[in-house]
Protein backbone atom coordinates (compact mmCIF):
# COMPACT_ATOMS: atom_id res chain seq x y z
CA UNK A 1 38.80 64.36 -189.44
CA UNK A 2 40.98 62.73 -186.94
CA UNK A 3 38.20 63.52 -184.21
CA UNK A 4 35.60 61.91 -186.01
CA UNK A 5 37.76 58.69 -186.15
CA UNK A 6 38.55 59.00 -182.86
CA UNK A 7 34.45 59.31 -182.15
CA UNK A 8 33.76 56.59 -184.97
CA UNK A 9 36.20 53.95 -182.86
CA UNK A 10 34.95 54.98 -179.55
CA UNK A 11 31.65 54.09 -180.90
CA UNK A 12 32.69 50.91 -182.63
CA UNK A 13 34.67 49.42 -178.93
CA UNK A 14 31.33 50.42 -177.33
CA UNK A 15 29.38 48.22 -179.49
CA UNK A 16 31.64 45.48 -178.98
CA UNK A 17 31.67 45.70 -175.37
CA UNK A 18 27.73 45.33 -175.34
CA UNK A 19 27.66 42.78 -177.36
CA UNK A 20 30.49 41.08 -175.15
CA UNK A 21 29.04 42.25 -172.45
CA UNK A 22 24.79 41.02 -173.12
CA UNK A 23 25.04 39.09 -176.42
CA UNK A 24 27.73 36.75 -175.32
CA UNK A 25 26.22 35.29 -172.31
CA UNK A 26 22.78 35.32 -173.39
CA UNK A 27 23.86 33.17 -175.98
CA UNK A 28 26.01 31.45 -173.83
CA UNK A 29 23.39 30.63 -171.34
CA UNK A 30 21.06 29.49 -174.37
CA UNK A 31 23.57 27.11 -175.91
CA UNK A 32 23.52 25.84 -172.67
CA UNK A 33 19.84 25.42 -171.97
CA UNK A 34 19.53 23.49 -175.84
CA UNK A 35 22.05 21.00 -174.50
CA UNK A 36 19.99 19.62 -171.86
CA UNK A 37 22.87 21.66 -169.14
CA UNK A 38 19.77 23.33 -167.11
CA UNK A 39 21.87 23.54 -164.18
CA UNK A 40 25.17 25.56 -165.59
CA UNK A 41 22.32 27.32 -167.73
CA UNK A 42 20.19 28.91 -164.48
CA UNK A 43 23.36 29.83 -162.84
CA UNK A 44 24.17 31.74 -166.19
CA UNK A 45 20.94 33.37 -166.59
CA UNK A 46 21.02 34.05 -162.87
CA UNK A 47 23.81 36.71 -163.31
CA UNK A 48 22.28 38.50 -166.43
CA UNK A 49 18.83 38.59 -164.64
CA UNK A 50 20.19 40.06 -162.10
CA UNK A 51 21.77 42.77 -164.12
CA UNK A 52 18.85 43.27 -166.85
CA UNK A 53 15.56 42.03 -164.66
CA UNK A 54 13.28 43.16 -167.32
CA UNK A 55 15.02 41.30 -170.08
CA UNK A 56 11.92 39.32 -171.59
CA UNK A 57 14.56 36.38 -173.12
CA UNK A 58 16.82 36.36 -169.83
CA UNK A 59 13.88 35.76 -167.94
CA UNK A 60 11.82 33.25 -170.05
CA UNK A 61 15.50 30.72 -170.42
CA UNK A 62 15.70 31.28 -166.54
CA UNK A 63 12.62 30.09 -166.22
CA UNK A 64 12.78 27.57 -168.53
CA UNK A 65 16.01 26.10 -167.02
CA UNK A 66 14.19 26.31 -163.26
CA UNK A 67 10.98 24.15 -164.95
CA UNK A 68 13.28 21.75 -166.65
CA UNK A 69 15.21 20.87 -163.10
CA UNK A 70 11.65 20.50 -161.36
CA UNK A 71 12.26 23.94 -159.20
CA UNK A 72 8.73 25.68 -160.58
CA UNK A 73 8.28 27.87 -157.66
CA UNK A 74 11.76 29.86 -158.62
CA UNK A 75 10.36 29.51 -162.35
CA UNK A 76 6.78 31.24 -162.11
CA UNK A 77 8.26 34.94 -160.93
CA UNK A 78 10.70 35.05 -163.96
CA UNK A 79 8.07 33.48 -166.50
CA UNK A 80 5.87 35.57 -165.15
CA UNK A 81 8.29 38.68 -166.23
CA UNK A 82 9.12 37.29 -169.78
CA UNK A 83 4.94 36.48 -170.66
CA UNK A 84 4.86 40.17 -169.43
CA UNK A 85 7.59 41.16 -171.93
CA UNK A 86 5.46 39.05 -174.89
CA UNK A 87 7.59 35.95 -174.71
CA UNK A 88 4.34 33.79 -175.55
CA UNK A 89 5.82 30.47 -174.47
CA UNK A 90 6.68 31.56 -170.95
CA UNK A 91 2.60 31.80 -170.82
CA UNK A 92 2.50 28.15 -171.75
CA UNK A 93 4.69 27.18 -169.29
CA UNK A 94 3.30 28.99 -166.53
CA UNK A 95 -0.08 26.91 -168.04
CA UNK A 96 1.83 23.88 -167.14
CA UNK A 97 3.09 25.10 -163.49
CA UNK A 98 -0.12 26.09 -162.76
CA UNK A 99 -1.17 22.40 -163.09
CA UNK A 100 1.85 20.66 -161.24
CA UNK A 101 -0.48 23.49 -158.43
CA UNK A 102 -3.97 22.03 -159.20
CA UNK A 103 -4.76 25.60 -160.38
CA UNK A 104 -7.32 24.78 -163.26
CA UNK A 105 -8.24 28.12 -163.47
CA UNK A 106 -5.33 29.89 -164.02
CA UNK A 107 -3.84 27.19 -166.33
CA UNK A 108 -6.62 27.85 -168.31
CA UNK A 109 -6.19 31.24 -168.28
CA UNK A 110 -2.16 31.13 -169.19
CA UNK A 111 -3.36 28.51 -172.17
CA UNK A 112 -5.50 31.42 -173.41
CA UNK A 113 -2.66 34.12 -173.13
CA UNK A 114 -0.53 31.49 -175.09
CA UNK A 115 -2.91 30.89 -178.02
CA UNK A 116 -3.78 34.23 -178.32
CA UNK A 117 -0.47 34.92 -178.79
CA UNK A 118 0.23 32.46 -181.24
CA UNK A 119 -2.58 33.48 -183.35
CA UNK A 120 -1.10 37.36 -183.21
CA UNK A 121 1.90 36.24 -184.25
CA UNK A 122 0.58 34.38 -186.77
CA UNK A 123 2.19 30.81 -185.55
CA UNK A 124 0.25 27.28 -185.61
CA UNK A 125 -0.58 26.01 -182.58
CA UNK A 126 1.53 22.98 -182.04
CA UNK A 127 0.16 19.81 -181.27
CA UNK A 128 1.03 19.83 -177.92
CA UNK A 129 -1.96 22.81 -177.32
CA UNK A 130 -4.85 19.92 -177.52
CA UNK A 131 -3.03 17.85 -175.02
CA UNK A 132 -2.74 20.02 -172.49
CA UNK A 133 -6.02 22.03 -173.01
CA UNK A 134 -7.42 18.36 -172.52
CA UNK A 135 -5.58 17.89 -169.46
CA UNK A 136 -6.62 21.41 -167.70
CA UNK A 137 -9.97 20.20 -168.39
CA UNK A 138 -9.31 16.61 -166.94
CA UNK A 139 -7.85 18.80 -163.53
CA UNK A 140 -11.04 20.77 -163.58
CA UNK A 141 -13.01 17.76 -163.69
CA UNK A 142 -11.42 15.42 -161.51
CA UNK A 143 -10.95 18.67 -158.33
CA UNK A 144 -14.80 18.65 -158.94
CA UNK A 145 -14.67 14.56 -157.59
CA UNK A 146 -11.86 14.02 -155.41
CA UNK A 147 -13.04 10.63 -153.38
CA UNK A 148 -12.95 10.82 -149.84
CA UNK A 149 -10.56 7.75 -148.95
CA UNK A 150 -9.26 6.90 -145.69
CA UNK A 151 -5.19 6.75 -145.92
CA UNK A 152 -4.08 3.15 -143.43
CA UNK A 153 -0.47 4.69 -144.24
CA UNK A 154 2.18 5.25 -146.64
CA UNK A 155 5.58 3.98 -147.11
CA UNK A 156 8.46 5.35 -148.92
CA UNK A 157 10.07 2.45 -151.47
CA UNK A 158 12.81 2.03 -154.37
CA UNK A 159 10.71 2.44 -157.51
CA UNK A 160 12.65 -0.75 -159.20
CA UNK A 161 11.18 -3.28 -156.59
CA UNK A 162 8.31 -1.58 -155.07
CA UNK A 163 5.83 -4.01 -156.13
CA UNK A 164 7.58 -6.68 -153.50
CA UNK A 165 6.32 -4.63 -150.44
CA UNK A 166 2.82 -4.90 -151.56
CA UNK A 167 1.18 -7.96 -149.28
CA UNK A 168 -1.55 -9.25 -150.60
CA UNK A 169 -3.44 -12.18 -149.70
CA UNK A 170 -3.51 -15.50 -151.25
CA UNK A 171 -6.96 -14.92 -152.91
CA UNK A 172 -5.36 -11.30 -154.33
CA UNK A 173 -3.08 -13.60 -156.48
CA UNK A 174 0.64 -12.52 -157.70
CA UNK A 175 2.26 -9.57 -158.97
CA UNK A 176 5.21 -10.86 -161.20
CA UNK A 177 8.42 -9.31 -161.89
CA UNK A 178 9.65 -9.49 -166.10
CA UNK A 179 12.09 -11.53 -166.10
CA UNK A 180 9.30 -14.13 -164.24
CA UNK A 181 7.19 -13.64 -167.07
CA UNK A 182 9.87 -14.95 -169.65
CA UNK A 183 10.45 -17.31 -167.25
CA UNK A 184 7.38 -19.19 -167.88
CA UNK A 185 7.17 -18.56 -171.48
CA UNK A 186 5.05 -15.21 -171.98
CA UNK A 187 5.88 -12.42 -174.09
CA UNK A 188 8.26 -11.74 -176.97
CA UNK A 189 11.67 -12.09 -176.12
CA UNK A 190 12.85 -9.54 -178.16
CA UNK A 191 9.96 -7.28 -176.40
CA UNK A 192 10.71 -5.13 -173.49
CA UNK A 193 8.50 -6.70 -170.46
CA UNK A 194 6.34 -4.89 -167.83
CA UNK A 195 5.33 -6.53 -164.62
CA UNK A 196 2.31 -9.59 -164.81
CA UNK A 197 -0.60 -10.41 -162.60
CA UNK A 198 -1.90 -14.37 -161.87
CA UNK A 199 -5.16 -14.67 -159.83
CA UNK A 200 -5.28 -17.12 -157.15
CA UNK A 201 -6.95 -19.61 -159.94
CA UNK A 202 -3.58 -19.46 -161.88
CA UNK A 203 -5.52 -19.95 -165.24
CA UNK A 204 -4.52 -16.48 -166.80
CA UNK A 205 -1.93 -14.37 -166.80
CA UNK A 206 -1.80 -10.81 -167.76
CA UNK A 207 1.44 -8.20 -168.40
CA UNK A 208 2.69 -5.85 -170.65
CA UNK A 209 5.03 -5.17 -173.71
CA UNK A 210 5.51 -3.31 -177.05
CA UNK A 211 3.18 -3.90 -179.54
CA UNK A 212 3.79 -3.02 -183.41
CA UNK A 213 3.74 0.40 -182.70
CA UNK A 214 6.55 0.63 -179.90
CA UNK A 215 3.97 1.41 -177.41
CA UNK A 216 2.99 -0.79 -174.72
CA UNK A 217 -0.27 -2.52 -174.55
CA UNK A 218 -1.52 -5.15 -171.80
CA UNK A 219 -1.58 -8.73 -172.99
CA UNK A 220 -3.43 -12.18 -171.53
CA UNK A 221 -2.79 -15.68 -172.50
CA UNK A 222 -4.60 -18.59 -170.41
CA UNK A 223 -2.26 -21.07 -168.02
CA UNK A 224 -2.69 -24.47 -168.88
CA UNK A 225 -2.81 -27.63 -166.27
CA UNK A 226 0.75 -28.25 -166.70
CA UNK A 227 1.42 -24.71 -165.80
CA UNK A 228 2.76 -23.81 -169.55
CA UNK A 229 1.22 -20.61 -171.29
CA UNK A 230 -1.04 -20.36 -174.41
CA UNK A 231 -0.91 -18.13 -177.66
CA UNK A 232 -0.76 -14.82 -175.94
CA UNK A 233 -3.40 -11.70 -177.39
CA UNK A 234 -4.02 -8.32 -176.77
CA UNK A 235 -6.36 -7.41 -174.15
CA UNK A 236 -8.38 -4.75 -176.18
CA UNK A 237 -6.88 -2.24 -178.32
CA UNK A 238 -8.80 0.29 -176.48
CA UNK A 239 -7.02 0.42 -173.21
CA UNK A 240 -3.96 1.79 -174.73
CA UNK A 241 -5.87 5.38 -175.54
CA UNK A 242 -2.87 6.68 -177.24
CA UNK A 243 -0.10 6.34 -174.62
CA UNK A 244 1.44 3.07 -173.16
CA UNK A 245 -0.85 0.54 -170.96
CA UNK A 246 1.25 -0.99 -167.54
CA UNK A 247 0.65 -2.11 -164.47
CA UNK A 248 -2.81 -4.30 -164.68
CA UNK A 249 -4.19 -5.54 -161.65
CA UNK A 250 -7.31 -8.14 -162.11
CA UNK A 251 -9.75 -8.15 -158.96
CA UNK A 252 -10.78 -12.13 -157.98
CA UNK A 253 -14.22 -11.45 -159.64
CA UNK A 254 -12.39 -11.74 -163.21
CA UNK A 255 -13.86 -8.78 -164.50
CA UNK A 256 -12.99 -5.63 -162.89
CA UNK A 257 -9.25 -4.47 -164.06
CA UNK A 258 -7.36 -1.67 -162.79
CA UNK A 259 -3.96 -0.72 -165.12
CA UNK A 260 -1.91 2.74 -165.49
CA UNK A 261 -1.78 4.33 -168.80
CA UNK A 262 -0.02 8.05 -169.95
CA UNK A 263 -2.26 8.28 -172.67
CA UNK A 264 -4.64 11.22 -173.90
CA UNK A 265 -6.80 11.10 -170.76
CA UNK A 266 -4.26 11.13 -167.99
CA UNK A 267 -3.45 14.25 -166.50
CA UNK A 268 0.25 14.05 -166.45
CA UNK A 269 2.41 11.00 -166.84
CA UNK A 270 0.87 7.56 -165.67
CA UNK A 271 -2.56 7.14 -164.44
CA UNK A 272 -4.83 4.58 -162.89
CA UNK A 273 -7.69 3.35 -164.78
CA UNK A 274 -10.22 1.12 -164.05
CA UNK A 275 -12.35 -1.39 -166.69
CA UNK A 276 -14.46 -3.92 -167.27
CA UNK A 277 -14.64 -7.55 -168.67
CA UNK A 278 -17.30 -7.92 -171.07
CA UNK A 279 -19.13 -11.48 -171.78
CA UNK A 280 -17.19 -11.63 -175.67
CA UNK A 281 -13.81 -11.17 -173.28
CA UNK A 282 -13.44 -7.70 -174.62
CA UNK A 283 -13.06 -4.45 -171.94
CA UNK A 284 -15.02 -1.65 -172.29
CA UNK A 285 -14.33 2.12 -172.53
CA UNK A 286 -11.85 2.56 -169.16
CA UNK A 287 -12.61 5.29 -167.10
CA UNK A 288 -9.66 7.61 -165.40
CA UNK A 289 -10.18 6.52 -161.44
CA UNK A 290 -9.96 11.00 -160.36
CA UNK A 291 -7.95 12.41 -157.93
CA UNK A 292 -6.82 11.10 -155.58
CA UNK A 293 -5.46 8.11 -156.78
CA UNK A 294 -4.06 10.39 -159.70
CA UNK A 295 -1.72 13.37 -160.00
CA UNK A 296 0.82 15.25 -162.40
CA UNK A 297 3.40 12.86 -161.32
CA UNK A 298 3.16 8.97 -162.20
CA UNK A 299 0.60 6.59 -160.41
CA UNK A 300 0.11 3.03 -160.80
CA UNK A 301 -0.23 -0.93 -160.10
CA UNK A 302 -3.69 -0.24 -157.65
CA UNK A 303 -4.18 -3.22 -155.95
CA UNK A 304 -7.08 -4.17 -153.73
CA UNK A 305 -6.96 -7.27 -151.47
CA UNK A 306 -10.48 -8.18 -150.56
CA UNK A 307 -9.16 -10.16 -147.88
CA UNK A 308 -7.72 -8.16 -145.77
CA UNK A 309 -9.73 -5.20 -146.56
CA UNK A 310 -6.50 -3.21 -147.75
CA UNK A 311 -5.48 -1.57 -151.10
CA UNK A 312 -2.71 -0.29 -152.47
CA UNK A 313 -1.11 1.90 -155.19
CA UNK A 314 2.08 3.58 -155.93
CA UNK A 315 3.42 6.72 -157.23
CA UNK A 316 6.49 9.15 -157.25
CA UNK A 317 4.78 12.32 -155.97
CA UNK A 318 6.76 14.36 -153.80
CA UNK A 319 9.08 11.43 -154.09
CA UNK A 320 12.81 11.59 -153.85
CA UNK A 321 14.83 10.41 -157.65
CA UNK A 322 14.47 6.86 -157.45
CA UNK A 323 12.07 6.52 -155.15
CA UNK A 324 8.12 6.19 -154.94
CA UNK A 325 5.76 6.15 -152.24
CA UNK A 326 3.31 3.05 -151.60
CA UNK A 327 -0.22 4.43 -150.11
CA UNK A 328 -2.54 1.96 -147.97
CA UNK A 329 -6.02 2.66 -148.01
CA UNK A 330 -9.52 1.48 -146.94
CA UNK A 331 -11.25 0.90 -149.69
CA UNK A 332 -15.13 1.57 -149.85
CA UNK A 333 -17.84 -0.01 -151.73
CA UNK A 334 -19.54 2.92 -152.49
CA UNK A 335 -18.00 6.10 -153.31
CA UNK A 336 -17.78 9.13 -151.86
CA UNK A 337 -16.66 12.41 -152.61
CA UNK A 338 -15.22 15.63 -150.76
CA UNK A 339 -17.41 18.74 -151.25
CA UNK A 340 -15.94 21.04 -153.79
CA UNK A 341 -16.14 23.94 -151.07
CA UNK A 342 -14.12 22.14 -148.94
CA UNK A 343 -11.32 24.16 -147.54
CA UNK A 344 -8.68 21.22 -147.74
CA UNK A 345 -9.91 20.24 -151.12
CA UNK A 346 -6.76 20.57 -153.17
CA UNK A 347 -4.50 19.57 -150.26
CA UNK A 348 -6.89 16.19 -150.18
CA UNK A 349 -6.83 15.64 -153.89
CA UNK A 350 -2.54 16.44 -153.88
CA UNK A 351 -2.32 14.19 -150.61
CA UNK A 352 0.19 16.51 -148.85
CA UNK A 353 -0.73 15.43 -145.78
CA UNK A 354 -2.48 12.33 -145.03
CA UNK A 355 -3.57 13.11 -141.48
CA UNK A 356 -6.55 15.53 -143.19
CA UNK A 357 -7.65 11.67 -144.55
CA UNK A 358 -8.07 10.22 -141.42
CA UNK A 359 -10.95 10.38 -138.40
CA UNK A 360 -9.53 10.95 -135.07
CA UNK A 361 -8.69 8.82 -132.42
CA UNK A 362 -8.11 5.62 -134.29
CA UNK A 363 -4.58 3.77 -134.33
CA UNK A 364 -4.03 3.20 -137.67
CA UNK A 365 -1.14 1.45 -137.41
CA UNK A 366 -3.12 -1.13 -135.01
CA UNK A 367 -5.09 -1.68 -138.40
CA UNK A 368 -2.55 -1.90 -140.39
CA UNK A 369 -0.80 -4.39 -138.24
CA UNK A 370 -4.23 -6.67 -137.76
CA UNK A 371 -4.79 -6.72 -141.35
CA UNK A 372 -1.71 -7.66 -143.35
CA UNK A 373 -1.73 -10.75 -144.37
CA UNK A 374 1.38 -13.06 -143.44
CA UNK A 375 4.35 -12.22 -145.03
CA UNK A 376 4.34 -14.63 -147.99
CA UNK A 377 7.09 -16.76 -149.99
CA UNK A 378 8.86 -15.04 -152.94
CA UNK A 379 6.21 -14.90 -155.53
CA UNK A 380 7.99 -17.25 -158.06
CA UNK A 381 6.05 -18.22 -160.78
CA UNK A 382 8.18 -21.11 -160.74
CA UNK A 383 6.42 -22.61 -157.88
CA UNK A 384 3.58 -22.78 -160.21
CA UNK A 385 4.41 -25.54 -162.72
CA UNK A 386 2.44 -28.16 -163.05
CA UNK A 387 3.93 -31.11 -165.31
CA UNK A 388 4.39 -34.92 -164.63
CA UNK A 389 8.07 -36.54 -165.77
CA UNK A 390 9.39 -39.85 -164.50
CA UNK A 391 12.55 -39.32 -162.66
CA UNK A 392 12.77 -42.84 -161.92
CA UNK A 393 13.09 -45.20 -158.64
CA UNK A 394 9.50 -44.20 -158.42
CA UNK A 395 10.15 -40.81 -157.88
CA UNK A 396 7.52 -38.00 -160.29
CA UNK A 397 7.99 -34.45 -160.09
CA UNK A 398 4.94 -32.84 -160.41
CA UNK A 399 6.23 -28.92 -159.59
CA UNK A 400 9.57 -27.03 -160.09
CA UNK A 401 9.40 -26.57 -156.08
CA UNK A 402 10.55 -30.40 -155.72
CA UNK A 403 13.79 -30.31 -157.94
CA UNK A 404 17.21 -29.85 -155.53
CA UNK A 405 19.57 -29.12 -158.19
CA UNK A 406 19.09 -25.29 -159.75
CA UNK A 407 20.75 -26.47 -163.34
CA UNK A 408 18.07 -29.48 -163.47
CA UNK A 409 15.02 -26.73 -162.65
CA UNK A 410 16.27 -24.78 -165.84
CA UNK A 411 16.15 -27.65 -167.32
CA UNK A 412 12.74 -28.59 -166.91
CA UNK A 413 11.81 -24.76 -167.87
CA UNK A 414 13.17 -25.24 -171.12
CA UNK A 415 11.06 -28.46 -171.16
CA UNK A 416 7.71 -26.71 -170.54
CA UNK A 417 9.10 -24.21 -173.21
CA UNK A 418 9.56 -26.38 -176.00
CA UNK A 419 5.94 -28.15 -174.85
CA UNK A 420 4.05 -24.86 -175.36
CA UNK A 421 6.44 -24.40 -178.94
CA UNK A 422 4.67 -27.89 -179.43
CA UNK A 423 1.06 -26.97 -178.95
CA UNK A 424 1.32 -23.55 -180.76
CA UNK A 425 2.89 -26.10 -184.06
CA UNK A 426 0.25 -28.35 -183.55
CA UNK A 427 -2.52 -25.89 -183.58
CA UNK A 428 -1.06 -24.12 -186.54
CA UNK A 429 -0.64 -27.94 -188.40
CA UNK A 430 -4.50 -28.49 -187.90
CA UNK A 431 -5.35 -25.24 -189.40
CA UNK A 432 -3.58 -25.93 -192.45
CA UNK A 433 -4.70 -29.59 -192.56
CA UNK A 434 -8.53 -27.68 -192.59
CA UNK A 435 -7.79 -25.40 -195.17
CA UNK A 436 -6.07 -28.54 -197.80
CA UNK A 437 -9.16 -29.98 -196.46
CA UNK A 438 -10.97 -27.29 -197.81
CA UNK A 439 -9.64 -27.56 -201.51
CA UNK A 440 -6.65 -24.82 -200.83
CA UNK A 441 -3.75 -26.89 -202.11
CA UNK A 442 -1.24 -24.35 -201.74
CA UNK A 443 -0.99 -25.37 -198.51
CA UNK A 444 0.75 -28.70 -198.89
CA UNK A 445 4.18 -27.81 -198.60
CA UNK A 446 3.91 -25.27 -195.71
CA UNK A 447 1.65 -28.33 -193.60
CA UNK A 448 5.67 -30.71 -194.55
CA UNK A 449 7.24 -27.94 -193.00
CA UNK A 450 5.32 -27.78 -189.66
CA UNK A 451 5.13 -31.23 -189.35
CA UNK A 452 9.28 -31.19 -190.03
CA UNK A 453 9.40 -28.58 -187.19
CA UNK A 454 6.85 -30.76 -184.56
CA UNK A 455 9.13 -33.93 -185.52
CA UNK A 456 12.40 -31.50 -184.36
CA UNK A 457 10.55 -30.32 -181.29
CA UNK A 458 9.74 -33.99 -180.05
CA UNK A 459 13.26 -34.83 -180.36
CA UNK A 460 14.16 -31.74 -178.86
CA UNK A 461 11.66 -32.14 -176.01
CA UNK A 462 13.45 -35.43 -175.50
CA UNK A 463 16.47 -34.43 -175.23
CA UNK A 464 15.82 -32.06 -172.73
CA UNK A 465 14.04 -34.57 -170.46
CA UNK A 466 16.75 -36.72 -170.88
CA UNK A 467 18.75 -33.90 -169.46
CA UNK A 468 16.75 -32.84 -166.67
CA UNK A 469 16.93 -36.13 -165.15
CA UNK A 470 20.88 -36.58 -165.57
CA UNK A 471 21.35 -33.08 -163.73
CA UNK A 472 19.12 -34.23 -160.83
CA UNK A 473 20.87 -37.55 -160.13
């Protein structure tokens, strides 16, 4: 009896010290992984790995952790392992790796292994199956058309302010930081702001923010002479394609636009799309611009300066954290793309080396140097205003440029705010007068309170004017 309790305890410490010994950690090193510590998680894993290599869960949270902190060449051995050991998901992240590689085949392939494995396990396929089953395809299309460009150079840049090393010529118009486009009286203020484009005509301006559904969309509203903008509208509700709209660059002819967008039809974060200006003002369908203006990382704000003969677009591929790189490229009239057998195909489409885009014997920074425009002013919207007000002694200021004091400029801003709060009253008052006109009586007492509110906003104008010129003298 006593031996069997002996053999019954033995048994019973043994247990425990598996459990301590596997259970604990595993779980550990999961706990870890579902709080978003990938780092502390991998080094966890690491160790039981290393002691249980065939482990199917070990393996898949190691290489889960390695995917979530960007290292996927460490993650596709030890996925690899766990899809091996019928962890499906490990197949559907090696889908995913194999993309980040431009390996449409094999993505496809893992997607397979991952739905089939779904289905014999009897499990839905998320949602997140048709998205990236749509984006393999988009790979496989877009490594079938990779445009032969001609890389000037490339330039490494602080993502908040790369759009400020972009030099484009007077004709390529502005690119606009957000807190310019509040400035001058565009967009919500409650709404979250992207960055705007003004042609060289200054009579539109186009940007980004939230719509009603959180996601961003572009927007346009028309400059007037004194340089105040009109009722703002949505560009078309079909350039947002599911995801948000950024970044919109208009070419001088006033049709052809050129945005970023992370919808349905990117292949991985944002991508650069190009569309057209119909004769109603609406855009039609956009079309993805291929590889290899477009990766799995983010690319956006193209911009091509007819001018100079230069364009230029951004992204944070094979960037450092906080950082993208800013390529300058020939751009071509006609397109042209690299043949599909073409030994540097993916390295051309991926851009890992822009030497393979360029002809021999040419200084290309000679042509980069001879066709930059002059470094222009700050692009200040500011220097755009166009108003008349009396300052007196025969003095007028026609533009914010002219005013010496800083106070009296914000001044006048709030002037050519309250002017466009005017004109959007006014236009609302007529509309209401045309409906009472119209027999709809119920109107009455909402045309007293608009004409209350235009009678405030006169007196408010006023007041402000009145202001502007006592800060300037």
């Amino acid at each position: 009896m006593i031996i069997e309790k002996i053999r019954y305890y033995a048994l019973a410490l043994l247990l425990l010290s598996v459990h301590h010994s596997f259970g604990g950690p595993i779980d550990n090193a999961k706990t870890l992984y579902n709080n978003g510590q990938y780092e502390q998680a991998a080094e966890e894993l690491s160790k039981i790995v290393k002691k249980t290599p065939r482990d199917g869960t070990a393996n898949y949270y190691l290489g889960a952790s390695l995917y979530e902190l960007g290292r996927f060449d460490e993650a596709i051995p030890v996925l690899k392992v766990a899809a091996g050991r019928n962890v499906a998901d490990a197949s559907r992240l090696l889908a995913i790796c194999s993309l980040l590689n431009y390996n449409a085949d094999e993505a496809a392939s893992y997607m397979d292994a991952w739905e089939t494995a779904l289905k014999k396990a009897r499990k839905p396929l998320p949602e997140s199956s048709e998205i990236l089953s749509t984006r393999i395809l988009n790979m496989r299309n877009m490594l079938e058309r990779v445009e032969k460009i001609e890389i000037i150079d490339s330039i490494s840049v602080d993502s908040a302010s790369f759009f400020k090393q972009y030099r484009i010529s007077e004709a390529g118009g502005r690119i606009l930081p957000p807190d310019a486009i509040r400035r001058i009286g565009a967009g919500k203020p409650e709404a979250e702001l992207s960055l705007a484009y003004v042609p060289q005509s200054n009579t539109e301006i186009i940007w980004a923010e939230t719509d009603t559904t959180g996601l961003y969309n572009l927007y346009g509203a028309s400059i007037l002479d004194d340089g105040s903008i009109e009722s703002a509208k949505i560009l078309g509700d079909n350039l947002g394609e599911g995801g948000d709209a950024k970044f919109p660059f208009m070419m001088p002819d006033g049709v052809t636009l050129y945005y970023a967008n992370n919808g349905e039809n990117s292949i991985g974060g944002y991508d650069i799309f190009m569309t057209r200006r119909t004769d109603d003002g609406s855009f039609f369908q956009p079309q993805n611009l291929g590889m290899p203006y477009n990766s799995t990382a983010n690319d956006y704000m193209l911009a091509i300066d007819e001018v100079s003969g230069l364009g230029w677009w951004a992204t944070d591929r094979n960037s450092e954290p906080g950082k993208v790189t800013i390529y300058i490229f020939a751009p071509s009239n006609v397109r042209v793309n690299v043949d599909p057998g073409d030994e540097n195909l993916t390295a051309l489409a991926r851009l890992s080396d822009i030497s393979l885009t360029q002809k021999t014997g040419i200084d290309y920074r000679e042509i980069l140097l001879s066709r930059l425009p002059a470094e222009p002013e700050m692009a200040d919207p500011e220097r755009q205003q166009r108003f008349n007000i009396d300052m007196g002694n025969g003095r007028v200021y026609t533009r914010l440029s002219e005013f010496k004091n800083n106070a009296a400029k914000s001044a006048m801003l709030e002037v050519l705010a309250c002017e466009a709060e005017l004109r959007k009253y006014h236009k609302l008052a007529d509309g209401l007068r045309s409906e009472y006109r119209t027999g709809n009586l119920s109107v009455e007492s909402s045309i007293r309170e608009t004409e209350m509110t235009i009678n405030q906003l006169y007196k408010h104008r006023q007041a402000l004017r009145n202001k502007v010129i006592r800060l300037e003298k």
